[in-house]
C-alpha atoms as a PDB file:
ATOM      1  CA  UNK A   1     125.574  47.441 -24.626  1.00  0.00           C
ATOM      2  CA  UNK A   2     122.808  46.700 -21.983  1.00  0.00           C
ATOM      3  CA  UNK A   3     119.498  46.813 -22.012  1.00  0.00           C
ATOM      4  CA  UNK A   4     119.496  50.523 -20.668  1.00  0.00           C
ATOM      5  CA  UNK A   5     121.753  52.208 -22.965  1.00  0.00           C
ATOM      6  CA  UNK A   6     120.170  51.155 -25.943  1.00  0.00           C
ATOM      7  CA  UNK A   7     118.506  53.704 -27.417  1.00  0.00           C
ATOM      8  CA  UNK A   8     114.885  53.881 -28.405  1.00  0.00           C
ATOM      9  CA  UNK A   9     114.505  54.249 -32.153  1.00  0.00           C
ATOM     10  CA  UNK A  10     111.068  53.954 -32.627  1.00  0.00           C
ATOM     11  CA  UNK A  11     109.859  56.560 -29.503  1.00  0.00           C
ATOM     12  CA  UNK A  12     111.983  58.716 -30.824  1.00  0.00           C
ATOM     13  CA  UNK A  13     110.552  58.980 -34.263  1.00  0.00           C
ATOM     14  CA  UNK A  14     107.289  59.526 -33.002  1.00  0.00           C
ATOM     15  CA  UNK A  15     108.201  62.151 -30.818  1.00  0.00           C
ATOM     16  CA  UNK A  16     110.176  64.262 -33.762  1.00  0.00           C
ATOM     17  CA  UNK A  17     107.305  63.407 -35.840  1.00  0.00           C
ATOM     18  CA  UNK A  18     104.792  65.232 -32.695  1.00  0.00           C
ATOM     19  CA  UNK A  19     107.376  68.315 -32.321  1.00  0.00           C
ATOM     20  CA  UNK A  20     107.288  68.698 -36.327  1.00  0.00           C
ATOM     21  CA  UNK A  21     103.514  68.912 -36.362  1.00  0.00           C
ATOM     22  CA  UNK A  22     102.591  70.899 -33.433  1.00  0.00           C
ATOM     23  CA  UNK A  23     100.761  74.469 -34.520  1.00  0.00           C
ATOM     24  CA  UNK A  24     103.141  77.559 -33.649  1.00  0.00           C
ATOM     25  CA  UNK A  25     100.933  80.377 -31.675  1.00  0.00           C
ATOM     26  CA  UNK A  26     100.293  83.388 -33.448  1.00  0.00           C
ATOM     27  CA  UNK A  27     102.313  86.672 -32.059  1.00  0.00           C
ATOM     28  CA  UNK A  28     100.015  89.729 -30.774  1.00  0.00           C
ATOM     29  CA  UNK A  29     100.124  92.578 -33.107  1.00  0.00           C
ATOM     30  CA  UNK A  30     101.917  95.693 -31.374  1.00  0.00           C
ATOM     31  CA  UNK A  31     101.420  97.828 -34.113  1.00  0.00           C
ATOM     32  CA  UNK A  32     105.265  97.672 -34.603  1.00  0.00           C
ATOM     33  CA  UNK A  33     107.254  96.388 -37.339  1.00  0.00           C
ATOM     34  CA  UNK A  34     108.495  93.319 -35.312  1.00  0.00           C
ATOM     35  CA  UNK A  35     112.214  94.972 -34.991  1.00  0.00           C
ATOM     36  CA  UNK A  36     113.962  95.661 -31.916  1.00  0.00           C
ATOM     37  CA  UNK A  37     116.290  98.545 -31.257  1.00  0.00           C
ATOM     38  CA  UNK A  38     117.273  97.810 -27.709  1.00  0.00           C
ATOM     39  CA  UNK A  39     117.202 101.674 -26.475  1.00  0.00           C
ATOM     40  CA  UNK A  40     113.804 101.767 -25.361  1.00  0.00           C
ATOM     41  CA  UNK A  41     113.709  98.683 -23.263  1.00  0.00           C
ATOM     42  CA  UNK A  42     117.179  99.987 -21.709  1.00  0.00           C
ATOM     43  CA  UNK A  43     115.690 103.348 -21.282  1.00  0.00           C
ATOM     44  CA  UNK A  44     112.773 101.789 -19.666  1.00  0.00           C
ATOM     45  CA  UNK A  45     114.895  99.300 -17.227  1.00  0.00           C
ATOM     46  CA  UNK A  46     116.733 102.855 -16.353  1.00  0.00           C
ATOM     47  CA  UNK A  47     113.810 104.567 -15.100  1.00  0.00           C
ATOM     48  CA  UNK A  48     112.360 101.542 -13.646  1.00  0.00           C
ATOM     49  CA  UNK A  49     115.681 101.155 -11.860  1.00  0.00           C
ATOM     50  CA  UNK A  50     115.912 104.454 -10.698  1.00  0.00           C
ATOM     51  CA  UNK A  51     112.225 104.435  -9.216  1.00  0.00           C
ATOM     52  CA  UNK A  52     113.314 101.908  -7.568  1.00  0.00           C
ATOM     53  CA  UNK A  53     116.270 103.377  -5.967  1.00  0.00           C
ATOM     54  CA  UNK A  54     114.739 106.392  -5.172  1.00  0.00           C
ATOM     55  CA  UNK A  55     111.807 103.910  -3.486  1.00  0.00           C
ATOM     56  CA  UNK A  56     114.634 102.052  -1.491  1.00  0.00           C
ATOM     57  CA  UNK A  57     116.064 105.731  -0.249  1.00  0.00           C
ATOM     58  CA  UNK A  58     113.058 106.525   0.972  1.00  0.00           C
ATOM     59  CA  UNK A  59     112.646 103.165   2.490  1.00  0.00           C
ATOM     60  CA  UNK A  60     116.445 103.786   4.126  1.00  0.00           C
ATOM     61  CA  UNK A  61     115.564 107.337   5.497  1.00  0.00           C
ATOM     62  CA  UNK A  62     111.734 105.867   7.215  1.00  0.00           C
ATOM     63  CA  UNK A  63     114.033 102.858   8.697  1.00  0.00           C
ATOM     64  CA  UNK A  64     116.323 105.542  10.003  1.00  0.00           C
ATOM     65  CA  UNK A  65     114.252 107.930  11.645  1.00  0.00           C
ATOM     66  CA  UNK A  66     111.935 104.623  13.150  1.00  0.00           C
ATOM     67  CA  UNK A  67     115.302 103.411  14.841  1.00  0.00           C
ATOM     68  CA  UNK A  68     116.466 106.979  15.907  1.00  0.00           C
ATOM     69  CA  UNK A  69     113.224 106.947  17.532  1.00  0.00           C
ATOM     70  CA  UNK A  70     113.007 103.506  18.775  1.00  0.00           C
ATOM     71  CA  UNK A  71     116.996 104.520  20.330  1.00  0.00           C
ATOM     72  CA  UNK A  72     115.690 107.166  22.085  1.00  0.00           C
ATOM     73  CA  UNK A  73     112.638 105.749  23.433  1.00  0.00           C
ATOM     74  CA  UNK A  74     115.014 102.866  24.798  1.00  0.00           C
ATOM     75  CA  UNK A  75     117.531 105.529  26.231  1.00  0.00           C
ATOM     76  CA  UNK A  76     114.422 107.439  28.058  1.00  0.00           C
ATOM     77  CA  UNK A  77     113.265 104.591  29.582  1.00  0.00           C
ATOM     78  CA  UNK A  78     116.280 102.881  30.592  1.00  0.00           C
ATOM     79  CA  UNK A  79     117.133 106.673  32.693  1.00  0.00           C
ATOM     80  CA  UNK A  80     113.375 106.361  33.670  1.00  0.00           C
ATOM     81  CA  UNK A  81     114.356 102.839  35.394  1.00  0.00           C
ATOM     82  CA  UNK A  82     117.877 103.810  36.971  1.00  0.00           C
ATOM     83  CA  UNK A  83     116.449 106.966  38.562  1.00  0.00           C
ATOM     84  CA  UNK A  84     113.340 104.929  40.101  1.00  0.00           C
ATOM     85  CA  UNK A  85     116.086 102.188  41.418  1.00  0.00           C
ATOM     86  CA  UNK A  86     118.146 105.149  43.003  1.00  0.00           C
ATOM     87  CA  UNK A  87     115.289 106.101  44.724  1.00  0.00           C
ATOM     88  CA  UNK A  88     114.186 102.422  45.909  1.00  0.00           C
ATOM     89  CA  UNK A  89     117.865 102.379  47.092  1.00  0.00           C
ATOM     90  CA  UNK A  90     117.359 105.331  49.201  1.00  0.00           C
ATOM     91  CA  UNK A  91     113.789 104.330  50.677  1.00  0.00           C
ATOM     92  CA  UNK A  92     115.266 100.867  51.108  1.00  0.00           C
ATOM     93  CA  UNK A  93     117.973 102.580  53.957  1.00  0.00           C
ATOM     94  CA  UNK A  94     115.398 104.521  55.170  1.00  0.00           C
ATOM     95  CA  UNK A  95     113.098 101.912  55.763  1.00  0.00           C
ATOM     96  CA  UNK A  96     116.292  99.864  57.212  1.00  0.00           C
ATOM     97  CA  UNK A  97     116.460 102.302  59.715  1.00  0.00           C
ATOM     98  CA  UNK A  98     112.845 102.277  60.941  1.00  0.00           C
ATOM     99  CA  UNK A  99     113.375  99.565  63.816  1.00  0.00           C
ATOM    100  CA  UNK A 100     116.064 100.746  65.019  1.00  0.00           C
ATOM    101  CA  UNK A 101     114.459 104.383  65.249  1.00  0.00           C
ATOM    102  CA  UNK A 102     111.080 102.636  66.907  1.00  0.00           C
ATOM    103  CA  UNK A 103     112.984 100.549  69.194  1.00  0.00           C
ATOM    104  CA  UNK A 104     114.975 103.775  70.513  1.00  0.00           C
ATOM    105  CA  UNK A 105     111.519 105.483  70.777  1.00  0.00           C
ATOM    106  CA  UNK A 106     109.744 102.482  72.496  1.00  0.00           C
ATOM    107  CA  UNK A 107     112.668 102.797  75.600  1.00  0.00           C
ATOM    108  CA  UNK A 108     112.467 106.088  75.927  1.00  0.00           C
ATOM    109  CA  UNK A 109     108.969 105.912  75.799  1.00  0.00           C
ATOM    110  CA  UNK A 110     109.203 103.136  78.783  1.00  0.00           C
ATOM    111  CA  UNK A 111     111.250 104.643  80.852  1.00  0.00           C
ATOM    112  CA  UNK A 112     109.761 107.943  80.996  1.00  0.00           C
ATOM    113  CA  UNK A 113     106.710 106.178  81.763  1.00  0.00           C
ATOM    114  CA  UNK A 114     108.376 104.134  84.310  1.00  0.00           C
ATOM    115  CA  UNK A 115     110.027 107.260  85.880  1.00  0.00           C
ATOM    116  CA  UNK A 116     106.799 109.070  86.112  1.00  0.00           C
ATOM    117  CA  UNK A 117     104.431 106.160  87.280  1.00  0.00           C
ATOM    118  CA  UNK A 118     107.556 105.811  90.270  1.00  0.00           C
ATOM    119  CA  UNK A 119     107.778 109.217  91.172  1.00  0.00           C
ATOM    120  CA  UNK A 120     103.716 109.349  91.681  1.00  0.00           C
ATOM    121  CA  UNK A 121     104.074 106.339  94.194  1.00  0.00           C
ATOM    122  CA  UNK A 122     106.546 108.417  96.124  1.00  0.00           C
ATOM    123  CA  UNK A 123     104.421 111.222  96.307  1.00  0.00           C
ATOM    124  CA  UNK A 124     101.188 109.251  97.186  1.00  0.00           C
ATOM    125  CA  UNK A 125     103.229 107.486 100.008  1.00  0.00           C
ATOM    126  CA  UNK A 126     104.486 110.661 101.557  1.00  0.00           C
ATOM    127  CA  UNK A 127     101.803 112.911 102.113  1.00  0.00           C
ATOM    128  CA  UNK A 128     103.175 116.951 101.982  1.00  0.00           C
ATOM    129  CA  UNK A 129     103.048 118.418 105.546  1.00  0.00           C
ATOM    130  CA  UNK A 130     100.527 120.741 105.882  1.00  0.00           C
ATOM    131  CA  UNK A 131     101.928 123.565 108.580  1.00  0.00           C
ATOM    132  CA  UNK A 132      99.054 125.764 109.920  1.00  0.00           C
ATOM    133  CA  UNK A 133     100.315 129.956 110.638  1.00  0.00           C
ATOM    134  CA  UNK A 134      98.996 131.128 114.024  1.00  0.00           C
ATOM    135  CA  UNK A 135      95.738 133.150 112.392  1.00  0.00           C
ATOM    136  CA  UNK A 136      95.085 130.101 110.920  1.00  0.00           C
ATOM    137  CA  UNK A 137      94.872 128.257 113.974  1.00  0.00           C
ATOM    138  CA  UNK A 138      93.243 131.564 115.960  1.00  0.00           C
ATOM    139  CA  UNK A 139      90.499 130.991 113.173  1.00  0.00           C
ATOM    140  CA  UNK A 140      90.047 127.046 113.681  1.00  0.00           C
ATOM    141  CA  UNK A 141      89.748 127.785 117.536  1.00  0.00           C
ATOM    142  CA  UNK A 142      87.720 130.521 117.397  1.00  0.00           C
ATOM    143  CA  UNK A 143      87.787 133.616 119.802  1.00  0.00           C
ATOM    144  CA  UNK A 144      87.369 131.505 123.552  1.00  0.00           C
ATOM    145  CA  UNK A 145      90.105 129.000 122.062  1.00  0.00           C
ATOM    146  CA  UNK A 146      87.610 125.971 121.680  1.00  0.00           C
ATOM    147  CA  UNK A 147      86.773 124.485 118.681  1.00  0.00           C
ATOM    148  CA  UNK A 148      84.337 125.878 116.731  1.00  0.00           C
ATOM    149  CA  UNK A 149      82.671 122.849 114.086  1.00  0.00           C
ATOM    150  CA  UNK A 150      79.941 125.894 112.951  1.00  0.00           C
ATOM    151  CA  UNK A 151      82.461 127.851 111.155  1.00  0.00           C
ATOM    152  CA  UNK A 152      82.874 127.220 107.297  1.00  0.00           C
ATOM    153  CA  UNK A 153      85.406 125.113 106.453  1.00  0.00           C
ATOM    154  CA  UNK A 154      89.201 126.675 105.535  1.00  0.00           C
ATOM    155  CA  UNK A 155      91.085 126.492 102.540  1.00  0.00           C
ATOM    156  CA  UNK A 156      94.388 125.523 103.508  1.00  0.00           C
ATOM    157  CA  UNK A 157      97.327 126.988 101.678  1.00  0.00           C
ATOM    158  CA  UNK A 158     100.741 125.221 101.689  1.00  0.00           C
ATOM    159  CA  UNK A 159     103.473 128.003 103.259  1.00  0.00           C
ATOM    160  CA  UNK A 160     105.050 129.797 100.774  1.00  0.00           C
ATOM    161  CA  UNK A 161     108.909 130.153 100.822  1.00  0.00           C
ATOM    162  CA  UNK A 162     109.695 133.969 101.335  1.00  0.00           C
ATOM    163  CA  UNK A 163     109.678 136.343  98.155  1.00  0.00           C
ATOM    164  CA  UNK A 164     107.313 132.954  96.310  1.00  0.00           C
ATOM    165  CA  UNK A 165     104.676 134.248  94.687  1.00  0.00           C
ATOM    166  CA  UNK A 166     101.448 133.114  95.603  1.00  0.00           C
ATOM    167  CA  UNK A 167      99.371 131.087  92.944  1.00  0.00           C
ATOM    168  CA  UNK A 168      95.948 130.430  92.591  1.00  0.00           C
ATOM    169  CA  UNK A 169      93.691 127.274  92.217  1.00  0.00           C
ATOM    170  CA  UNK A 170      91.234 127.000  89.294  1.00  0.00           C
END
């Protein structure tokens, strides 16, 4: 035998000796007689179990009704987002359209202008030919056929087409 499997003797004397001696701690009174049936402590684990159970249904039904709620929330919301994404989708090929649309305006635009600025140059080049009637001319000559520069000035009318109404000037 080595060193380490020899037992002790002597410490463990004195520590049966300590064990032997040591005071035993007095019991609390109950009031019982210090017998145990067993039914009572059963009959209280029962109850204790079934508040307990009945505490853990409860539990069950709020955890429930939190993720019913929490499920529906999620469902809402994720609708929420699709329909808002639907209608980015739909401003997005509006908006895809715009330059297109402005571009088309913008030549139309020109080219009206362009047609209207040319068609004033052609009638500022060629001046309308005014065509004087004869009483029109009796009037400018006056009654000895001269000239008369005393006479207030005419308004001269451009010769209607026959059957054109006439119009008048503001």
């Amino acid at each position: 035998m080595t060193s380490d499997d020899k037992i002790n003797v002597e410490l463990l004397k004195r520590r049966l000796s300590e064990l032997e001696f040591r005071p035993v701690p007095e019991l609390k009174s109950g009031g019982g007689d210090g017998t145990s049936d067993g039914m009572s402590q059963l009959h209280d684990i029962d109850v204790r179990l079934a508040k307990l159970e009945g505490g853990n249904g409860m539990l069950q039904f709020a955890v429930g009704v939190v993720s019913a709620a929490l499920l529906a929330g999620m469902a809402i919301l994720v609708g929420v987002q699709m329909n808002t994404q639907q209608q980015v989708a739909g401003l997005s090929a509006k908006v895809d359209q715009l330059p297109g649309e402005i571009n088309s305006n913008l030549l139309e635009l020109s080219s009206a202008l362009s047609l209207t600025a040319s068609a004033a140059r052609q009638t500022a080049e060629t001046p309308a030919p005014v065509t004087l009637d004869r009483s029109a001319i009796d009037l400018l000559l006056g009654p000895d056929r001269h000239l008369d520069l005393s006479a207030p000035p005419l308004e001269l009318r451009p010769q209607l087409a026959p059957g054109e109404p006439p119009t008048t000037a503001n």
